[in-house]
C-alpha atoms as a PDB file:
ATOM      1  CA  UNK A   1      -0.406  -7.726  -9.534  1.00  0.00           C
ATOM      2  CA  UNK A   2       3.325  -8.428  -9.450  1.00  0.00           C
ATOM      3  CA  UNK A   3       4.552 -11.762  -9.385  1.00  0.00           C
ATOM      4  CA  UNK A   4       8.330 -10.605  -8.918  1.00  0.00           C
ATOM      5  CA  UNK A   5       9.774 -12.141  -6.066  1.00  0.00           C
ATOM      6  CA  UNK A   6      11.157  -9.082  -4.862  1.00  0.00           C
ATOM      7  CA  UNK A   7       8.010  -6.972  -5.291  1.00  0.00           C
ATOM      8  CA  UNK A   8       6.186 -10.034  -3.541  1.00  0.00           C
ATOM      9  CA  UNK A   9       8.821  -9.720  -0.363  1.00  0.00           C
ATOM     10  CA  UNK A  10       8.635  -6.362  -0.246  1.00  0.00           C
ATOM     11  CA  UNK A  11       5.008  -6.189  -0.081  1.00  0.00           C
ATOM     12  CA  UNK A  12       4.818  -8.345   2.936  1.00  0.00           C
ATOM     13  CA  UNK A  13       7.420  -6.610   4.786  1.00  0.00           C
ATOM     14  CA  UNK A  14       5.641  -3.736   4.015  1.00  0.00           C
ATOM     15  CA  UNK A  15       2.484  -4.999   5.858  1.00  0.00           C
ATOM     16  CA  UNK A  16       4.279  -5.617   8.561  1.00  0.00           C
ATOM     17  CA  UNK A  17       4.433  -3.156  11.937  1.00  0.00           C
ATOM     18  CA  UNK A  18       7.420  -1.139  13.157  1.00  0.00           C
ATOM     19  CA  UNK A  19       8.133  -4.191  16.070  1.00  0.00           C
ATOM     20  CA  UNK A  20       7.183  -7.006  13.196  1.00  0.00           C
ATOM     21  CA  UNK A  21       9.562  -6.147  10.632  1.00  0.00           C
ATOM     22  CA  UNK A  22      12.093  -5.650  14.085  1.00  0.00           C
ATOM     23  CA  UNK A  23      11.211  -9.414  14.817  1.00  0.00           C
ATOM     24  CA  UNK A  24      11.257 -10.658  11.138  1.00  0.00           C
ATOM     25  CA  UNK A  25      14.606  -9.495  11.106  1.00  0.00           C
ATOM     26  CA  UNK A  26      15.361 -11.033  14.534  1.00  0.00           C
ATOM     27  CA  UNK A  27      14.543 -14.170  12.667  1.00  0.00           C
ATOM     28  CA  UNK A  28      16.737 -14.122   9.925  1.00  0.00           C
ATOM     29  CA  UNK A  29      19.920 -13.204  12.125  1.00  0.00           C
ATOM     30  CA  UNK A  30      19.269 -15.574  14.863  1.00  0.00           C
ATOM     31  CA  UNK A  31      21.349 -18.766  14.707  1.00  0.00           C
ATOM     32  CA  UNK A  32      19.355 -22.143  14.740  1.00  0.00           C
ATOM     33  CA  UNK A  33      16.129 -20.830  13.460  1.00  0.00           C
ATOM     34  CA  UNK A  34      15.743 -21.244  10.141  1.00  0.00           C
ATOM     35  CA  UNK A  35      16.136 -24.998   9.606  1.00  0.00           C
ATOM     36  CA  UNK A  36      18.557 -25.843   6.717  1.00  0.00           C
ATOM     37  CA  UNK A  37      19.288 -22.086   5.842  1.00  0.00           C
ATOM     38  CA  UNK A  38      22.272 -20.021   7.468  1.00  0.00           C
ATOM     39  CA  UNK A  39      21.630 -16.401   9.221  1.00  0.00           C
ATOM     40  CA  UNK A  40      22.269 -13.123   8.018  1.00  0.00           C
ATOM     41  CA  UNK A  41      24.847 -11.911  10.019  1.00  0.00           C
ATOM     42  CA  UNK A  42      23.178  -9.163  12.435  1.00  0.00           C
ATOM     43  CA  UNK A  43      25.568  -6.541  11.135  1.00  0.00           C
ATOM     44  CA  UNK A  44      24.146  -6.902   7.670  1.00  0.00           C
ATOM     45  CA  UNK A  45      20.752  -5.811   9.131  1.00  0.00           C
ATOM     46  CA  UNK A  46      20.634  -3.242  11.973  1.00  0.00           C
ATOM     47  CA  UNK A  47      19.387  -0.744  10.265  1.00  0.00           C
ATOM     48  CA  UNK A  48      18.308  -1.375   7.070  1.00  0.00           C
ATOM     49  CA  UNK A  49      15.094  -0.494   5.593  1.00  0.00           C
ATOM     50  CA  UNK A  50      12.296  -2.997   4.265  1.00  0.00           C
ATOM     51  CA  UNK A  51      14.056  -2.218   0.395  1.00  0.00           C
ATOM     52  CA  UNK A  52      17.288  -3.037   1.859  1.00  0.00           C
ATOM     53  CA  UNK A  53      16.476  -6.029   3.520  1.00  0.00           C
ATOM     54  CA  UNK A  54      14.848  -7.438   0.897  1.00  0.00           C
ATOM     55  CA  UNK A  55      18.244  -6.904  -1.234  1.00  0.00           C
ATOM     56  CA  UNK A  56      19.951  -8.451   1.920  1.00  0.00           C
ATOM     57  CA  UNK A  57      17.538 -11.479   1.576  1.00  0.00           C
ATOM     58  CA  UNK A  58      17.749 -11.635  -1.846  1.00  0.00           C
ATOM     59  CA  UNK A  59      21.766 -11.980  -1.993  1.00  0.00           C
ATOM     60  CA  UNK A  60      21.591 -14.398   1.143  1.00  0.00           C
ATOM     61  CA  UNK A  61      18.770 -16.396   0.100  1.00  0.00           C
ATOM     62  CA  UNK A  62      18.870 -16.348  -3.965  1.00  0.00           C
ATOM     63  CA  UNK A  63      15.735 -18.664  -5.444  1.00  0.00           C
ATOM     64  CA  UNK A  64      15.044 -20.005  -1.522  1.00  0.00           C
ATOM     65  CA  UNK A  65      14.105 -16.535  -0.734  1.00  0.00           C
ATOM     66  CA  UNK A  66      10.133 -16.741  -1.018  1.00  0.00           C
ATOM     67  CA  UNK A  67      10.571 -20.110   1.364  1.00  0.00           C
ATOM     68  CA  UNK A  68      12.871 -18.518   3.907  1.00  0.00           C
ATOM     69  CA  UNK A  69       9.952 -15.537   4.172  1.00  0.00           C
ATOM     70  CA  UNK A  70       7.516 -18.156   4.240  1.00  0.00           C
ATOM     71  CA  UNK A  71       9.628 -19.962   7.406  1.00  0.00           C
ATOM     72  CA  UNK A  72       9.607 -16.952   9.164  1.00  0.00           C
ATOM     73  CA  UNK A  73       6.089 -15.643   9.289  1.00  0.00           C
ATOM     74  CA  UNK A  74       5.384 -19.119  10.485  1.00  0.00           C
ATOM     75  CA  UNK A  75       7.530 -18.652  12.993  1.00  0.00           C
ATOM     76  CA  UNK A  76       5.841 -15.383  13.731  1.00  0.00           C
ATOM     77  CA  UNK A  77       2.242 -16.794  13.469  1.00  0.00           C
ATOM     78  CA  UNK A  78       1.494 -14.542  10.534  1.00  0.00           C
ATOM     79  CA  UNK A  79       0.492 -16.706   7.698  1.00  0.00           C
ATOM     80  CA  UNK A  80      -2.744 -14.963   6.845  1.00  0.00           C
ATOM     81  CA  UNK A  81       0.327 -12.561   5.484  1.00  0.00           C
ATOM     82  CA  UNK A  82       1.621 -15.157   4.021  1.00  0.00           C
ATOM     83  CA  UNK A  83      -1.554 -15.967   2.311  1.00  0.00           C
ATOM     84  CA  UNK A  84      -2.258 -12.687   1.463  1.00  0.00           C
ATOM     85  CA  UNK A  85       0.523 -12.794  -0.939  1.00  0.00           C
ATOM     86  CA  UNK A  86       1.109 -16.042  -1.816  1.00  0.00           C
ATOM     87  CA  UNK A  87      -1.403 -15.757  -4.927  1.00  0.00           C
ATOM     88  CA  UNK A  88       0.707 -13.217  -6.324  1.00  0.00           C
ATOM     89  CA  UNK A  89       3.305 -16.146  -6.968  1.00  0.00           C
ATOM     90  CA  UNK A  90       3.143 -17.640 -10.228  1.00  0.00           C
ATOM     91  CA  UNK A  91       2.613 -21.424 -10.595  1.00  0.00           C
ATOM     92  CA  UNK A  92       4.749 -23.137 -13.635  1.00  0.00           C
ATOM     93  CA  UNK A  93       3.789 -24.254 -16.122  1.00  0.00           C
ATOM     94  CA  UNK A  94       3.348 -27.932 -16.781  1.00  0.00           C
ATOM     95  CA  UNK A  95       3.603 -28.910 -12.972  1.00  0.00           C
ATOM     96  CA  UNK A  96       0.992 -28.907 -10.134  1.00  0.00           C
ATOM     97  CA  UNK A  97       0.947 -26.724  -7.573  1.00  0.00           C
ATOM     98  CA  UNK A  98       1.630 -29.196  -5.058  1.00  0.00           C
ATOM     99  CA  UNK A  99       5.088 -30.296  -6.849  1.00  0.00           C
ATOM    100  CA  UNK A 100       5.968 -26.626  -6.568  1.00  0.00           C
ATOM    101  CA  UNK A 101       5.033 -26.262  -3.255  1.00  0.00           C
ATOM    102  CA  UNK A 102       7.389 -29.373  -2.289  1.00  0.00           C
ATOM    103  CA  UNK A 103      10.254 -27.917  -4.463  1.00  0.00           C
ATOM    104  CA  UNK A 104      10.020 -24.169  -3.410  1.00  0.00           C
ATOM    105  CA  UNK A 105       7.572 -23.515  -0.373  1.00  0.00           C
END
């Protein structure tokens, strides 16, 4: 079980349908929907792959990335996804949970 960030990403887009990953994407490109984060231009997207976005995410996104994924399947009503995954991600050490849920998540 990987607890890379971009292994973890990956693996939920890859769960994701043909017309989910399309409105994933939709998310991240749309102005005003990710609270506090800025869009990936829609130029950057159309057309990538899930391997490719991922990288996209990755550049746009840096550490925030696993929080911006997590922002988007709720928006999508998809956490059991979310959930699926999330115990891939490895809590640090010497803090609870719930502090690193506050600080990343």
């Amino acid at each position: 079980m990987s607890s890379d960030p971009e292994e973890i990403l990956l693996g939920i887009l890859e769960d994701l349908g043909h017309e989910d990953f399309d409105n994933f994407q939709w998310y991240l490109w749309h102005d005003r929907v990710l609270e506090g984060f800025k869009s990936i231009p829609k130029s950057k997207l159309e057309g990538l792959d899930r391997k490719n976005t991922v990288d996209e995410m990755i550049q746009a996104y840096s550490i925030h990335t696993l929080k911006v994924t997590k922002m988007v399947l709720e928006k999508m009503k998809m956490m059991g996804l979310w959930e699926k995954h999330e115990k891939k991600i490895p809590k640090p050490e010497g803090k609870s949970w719930k502090h690193e849920n506050l600080m990343m998540f």
